[in-house]
Protein backbone atom coordinates (compact mmCIF):
# COMPACT_ATOMS: atom_id res chain seq x y z
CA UNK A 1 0.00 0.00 0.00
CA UNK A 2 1.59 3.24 -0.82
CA UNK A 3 1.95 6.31 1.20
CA UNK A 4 1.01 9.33 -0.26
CA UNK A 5 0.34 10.96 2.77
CA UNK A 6 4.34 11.06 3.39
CA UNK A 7 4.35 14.01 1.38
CA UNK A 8 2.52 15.86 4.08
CA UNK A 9 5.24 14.85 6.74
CA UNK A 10 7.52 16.24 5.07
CA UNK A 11 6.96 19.91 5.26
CA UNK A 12 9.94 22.27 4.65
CA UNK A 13 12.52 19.01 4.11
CA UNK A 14 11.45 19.36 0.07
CA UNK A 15 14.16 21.87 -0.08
CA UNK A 16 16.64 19.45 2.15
CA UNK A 17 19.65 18.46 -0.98
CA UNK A 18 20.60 15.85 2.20
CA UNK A 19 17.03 14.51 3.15
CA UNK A 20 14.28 11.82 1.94
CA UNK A 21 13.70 13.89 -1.71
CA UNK A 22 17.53 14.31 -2.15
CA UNK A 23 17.17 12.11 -5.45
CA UNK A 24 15.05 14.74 -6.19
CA UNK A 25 17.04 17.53 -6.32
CA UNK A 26 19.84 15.21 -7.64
CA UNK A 27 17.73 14.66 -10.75
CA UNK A 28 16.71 18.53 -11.58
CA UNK A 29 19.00 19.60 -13.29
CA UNK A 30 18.91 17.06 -16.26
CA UNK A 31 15.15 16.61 -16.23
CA UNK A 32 14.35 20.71 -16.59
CA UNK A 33 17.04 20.72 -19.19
CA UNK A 34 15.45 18.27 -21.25
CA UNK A 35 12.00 19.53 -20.60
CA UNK A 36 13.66 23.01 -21.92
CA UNK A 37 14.27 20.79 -24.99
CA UNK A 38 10.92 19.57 -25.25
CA UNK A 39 9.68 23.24 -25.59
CA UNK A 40 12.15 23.87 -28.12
CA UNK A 41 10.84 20.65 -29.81
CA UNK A 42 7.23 20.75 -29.87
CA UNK A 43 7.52 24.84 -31.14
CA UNK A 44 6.20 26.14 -27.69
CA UNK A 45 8.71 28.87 -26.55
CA UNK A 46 9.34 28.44 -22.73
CA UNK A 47 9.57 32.00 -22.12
CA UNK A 48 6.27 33.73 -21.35
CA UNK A 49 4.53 30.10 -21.59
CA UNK A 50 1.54 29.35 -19.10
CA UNK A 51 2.51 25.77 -17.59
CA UNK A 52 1.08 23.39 -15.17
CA UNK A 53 3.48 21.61 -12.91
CA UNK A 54 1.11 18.65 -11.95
CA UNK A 55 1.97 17.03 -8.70
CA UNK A 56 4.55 19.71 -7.89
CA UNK A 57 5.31 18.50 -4.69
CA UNK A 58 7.57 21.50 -2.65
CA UNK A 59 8.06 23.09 -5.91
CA UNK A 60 11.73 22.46 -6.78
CA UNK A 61 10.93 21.68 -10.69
CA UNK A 62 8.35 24.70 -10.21
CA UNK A 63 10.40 27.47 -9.55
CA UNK A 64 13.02 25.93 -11.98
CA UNK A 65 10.80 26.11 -14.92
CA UNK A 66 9.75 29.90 -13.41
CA UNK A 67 13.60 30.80 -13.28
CA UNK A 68 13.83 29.83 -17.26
CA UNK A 69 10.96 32.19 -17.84
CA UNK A 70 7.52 30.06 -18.13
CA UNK A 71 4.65 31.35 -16.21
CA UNK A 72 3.97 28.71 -13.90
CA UNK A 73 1.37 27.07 -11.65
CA UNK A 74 1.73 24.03 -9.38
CA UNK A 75 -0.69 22.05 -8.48
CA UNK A 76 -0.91 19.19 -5.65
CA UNK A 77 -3.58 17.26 -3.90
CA UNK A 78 -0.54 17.69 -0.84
CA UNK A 79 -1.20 21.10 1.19
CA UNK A 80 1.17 21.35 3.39
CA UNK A 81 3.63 20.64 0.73
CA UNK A 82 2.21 23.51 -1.20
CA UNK A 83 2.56 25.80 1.72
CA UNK A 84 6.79 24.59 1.89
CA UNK A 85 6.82 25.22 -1.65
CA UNK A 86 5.01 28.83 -0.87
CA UNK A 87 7.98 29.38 2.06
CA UNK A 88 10.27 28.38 -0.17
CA UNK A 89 9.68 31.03 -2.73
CA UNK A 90 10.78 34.20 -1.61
CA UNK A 91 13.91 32.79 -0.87
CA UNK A 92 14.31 31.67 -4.62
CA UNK A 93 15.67 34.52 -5.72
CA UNK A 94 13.60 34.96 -9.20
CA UNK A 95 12.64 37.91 -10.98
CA UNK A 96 9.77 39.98 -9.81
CA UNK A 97 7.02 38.39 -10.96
CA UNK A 98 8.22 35.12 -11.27
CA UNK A 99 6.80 33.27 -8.56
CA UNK A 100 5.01 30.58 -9.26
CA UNK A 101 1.22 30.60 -8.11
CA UNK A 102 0.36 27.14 -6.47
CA UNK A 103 -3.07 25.52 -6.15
CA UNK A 104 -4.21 22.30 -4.32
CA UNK A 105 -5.96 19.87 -6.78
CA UNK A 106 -6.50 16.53 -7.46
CA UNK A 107 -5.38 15.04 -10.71
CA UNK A 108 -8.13 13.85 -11.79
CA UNK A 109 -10.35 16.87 -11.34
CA UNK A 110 -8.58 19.71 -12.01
CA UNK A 111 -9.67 23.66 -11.15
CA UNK A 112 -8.86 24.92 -14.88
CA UNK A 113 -10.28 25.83 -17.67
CA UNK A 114 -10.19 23.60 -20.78
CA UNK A 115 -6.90 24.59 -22.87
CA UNK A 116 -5.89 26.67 -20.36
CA UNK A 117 -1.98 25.91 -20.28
CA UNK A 118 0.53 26.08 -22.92
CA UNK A 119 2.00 22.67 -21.69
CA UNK A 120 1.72 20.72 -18.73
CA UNK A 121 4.68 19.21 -16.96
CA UNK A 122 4.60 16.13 -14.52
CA UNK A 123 7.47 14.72 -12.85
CA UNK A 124 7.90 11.83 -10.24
CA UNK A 125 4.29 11.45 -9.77
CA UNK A 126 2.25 9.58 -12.61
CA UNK A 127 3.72 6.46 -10.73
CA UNK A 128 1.31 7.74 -7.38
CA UNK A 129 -1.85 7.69 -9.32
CA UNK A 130 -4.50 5.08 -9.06
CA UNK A 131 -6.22 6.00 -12.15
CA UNK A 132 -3.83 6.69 -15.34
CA UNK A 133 -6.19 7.30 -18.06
CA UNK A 134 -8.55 9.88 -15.79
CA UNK A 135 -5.25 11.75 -15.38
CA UNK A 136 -4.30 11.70 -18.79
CA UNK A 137 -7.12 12.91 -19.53
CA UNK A 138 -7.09 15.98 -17.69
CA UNK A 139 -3.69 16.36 -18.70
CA UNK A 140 -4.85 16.58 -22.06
CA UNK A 141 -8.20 18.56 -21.44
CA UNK A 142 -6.07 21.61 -19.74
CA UNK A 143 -3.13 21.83 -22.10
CA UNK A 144 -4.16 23.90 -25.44
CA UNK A 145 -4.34 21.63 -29.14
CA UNK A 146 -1.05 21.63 -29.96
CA UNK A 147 0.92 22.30 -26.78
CA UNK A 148 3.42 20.20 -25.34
CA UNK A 149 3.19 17.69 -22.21
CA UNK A 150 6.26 16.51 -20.90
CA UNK A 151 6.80 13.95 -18.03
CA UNK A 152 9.37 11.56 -16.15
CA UNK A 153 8.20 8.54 -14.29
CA UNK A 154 9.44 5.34 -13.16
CA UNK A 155 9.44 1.98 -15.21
CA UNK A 156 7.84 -1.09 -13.62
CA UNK A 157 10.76 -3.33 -14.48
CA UNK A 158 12.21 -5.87 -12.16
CA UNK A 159 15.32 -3.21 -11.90
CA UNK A 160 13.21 -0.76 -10.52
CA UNK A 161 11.47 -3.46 -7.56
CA UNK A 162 14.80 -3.84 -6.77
CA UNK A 163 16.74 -1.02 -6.71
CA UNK A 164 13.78 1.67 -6.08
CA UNK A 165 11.78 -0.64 -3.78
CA UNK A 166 14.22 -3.31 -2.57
CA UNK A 167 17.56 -1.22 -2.05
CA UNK A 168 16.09 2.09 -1.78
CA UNK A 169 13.32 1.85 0.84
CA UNK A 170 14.31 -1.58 2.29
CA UNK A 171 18.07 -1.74 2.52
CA UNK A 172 19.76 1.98 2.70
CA UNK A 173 16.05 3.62 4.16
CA UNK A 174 16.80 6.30 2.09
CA UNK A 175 13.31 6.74 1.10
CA UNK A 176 10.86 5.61 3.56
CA UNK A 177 8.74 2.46 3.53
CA UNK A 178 5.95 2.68 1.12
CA UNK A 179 6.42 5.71 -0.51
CA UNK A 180 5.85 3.64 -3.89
CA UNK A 181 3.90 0.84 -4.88
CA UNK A 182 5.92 -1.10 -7.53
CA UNK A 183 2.14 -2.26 -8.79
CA UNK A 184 1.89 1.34 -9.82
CA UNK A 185 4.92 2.05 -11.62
CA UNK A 186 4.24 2.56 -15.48
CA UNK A 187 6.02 1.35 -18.50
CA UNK A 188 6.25 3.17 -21.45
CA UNK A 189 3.93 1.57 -23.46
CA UNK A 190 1.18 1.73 -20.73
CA UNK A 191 1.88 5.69 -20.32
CA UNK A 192 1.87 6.10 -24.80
CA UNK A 193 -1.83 3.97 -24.82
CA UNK A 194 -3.13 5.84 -22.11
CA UNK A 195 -2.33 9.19 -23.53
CA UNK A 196 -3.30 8.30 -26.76
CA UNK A 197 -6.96 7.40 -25.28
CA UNK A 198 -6.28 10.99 -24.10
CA UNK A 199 -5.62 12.67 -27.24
CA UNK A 200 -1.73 13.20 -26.69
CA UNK A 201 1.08 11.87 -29.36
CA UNK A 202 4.41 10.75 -27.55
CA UNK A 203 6.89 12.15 -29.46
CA UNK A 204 9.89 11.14 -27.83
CA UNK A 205 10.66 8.45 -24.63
CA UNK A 206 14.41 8.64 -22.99
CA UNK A 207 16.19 7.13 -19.50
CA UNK A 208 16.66 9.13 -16.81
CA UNK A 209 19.44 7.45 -15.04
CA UNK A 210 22.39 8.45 -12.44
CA UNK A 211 26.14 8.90 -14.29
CA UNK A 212 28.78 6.50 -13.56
CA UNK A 213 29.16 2.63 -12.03
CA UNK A 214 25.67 1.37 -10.91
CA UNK A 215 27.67 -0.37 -7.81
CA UNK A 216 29.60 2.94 -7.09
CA UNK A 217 26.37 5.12 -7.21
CA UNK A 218 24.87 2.55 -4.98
CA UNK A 219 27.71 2.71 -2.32
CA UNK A 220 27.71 6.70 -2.89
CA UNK A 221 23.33 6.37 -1.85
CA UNK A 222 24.96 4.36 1.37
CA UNK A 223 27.61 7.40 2.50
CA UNK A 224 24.31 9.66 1.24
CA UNK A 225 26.42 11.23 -0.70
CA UNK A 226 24.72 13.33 -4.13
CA UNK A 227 24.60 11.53 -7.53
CA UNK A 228 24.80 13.18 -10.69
CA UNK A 229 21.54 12.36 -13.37
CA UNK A 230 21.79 11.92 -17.07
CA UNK A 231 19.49 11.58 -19.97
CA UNK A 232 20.35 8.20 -22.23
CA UNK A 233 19.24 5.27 -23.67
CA UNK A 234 18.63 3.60 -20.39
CA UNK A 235 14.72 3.18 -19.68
CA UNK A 236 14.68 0.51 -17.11
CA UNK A 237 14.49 2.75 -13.91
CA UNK A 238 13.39 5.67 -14.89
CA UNK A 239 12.25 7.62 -18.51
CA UNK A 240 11.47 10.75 -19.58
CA UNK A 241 10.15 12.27 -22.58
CA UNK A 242 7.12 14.40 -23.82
CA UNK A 243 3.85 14.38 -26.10
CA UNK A 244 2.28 16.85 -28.00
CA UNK A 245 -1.69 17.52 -27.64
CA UNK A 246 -3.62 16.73 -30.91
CA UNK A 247 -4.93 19.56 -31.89
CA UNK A 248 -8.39 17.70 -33.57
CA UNK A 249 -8.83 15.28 -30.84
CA UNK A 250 -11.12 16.26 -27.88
CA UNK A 251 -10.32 14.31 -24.66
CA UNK A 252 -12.77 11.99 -23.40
């Protein structure tokens, strides 16, 4: 059984590089520089764009994407997270302005207008949902026909019930017990049908996976000592990628 109300615990450790969501921050930087690419990609220039940041958690992707110039919102079911990643924001140091607005929402029925946002962004938390195709298609109802959605998630391989599940919340307690349910962990051809129910075309699917010697990287989790992410070729732990919304196809 997973334990999404861990996210409520954790309150202003979202912005601890040392804590429980130090993968987290470990994995930023590569993940908002290939969502950067995914604008540039799908024709949707970052700067000035309206975007969701479903599941934003404590807002580190959220005031990343702000900090590159989008106009962002976060949303989360998670309040108290929401009110870290409000805390959190003043000490950001972005441009006047540039603070992301954050909103509590569930998934599945979101508070926006259809076509509201010029893409939608999800990271680390399609693999929390119970129900992938009502999410996708809210996903798909809020972005505009033709805008971009972009995503990372984790792949239910036996790699990731071992390493994620087995090493990560059993062995080195780096991430506490039931924070994921391996049952829930999407592969990429599960996440590609269930947007395409949705109306959205995967363009593109890549790993998201630390640099260097899987045993070293291990040994470096034990000493909790930071990794360093990259984007490859590697989808059996994590992948990342994005989709572009149809623009004929109404969500249903």
């Amino acid at each position: 059984m997973i334990d999404n109300a861990y996210y409520d615990r954790l309150g202003d450790e979202w912005w601890s590089t040392r804590g429980d969501v130090a993968g987290l921050h470990a994995m930023n930087p590569a993940r908002a520089d290939y969502f950067a690419s995914s604008f540039a990609a799908a024709g949707v220039p970052m700067k000035g764009a309206r975007v969701l940041d479903l599941g934003c958690g404590g807002g580190i992707l959220s005031e990343e994407l702000a900090r590159r110039g989008a106009r962002v919102v976060g949303a989360d079911r998670s309040i108290p997270s929401l009110g870290a990643a409000r805390r959190h924001a003043p000490r950001a140091g972005l441009a006047a302005g540039a603070t992301p607005g954050y909103v509590g929402a569930d998934a599945g029925v979101l508070p926006f207008a259809d076509g509201a946002f010029d893409a939608v962004v999800t990271s680390d938390f399609l693999e929390h949902v119970h129900d992938l195709d009502a999410v996708s298609r809210e996903i798909a109802r809020v972005t505009r026909p033709g805008g971009l959605v972009a995503f990372d998630t984790i792949n239910r391989t036996l790699a990731s019930r071992v390493v994620v599940i087995g090493f990560m919340e059993v062995v080195s307690r780096r991430i506490p017990r039931h924070t994921h349910d391996w049952k829930l962990f999407i592969t990429p051809d599960e996440l590609r049908a269930s947007f395409a129910r949705a109306g959205l075309s995967t363009r593109e699917t890549r790993g998201l996976s630390p640099v260097g010697n899987p045993l070293a990287n291990l040994a470096r989790v034990l000493r909790n000592a930071p990794l360093r992410f990259a984007v490859g070729t590697d989808l059996r732990m994590s992948y990342i990628g994005w989709a572009a919304r149809d623009p004929g196809k109404q969500s249903s």
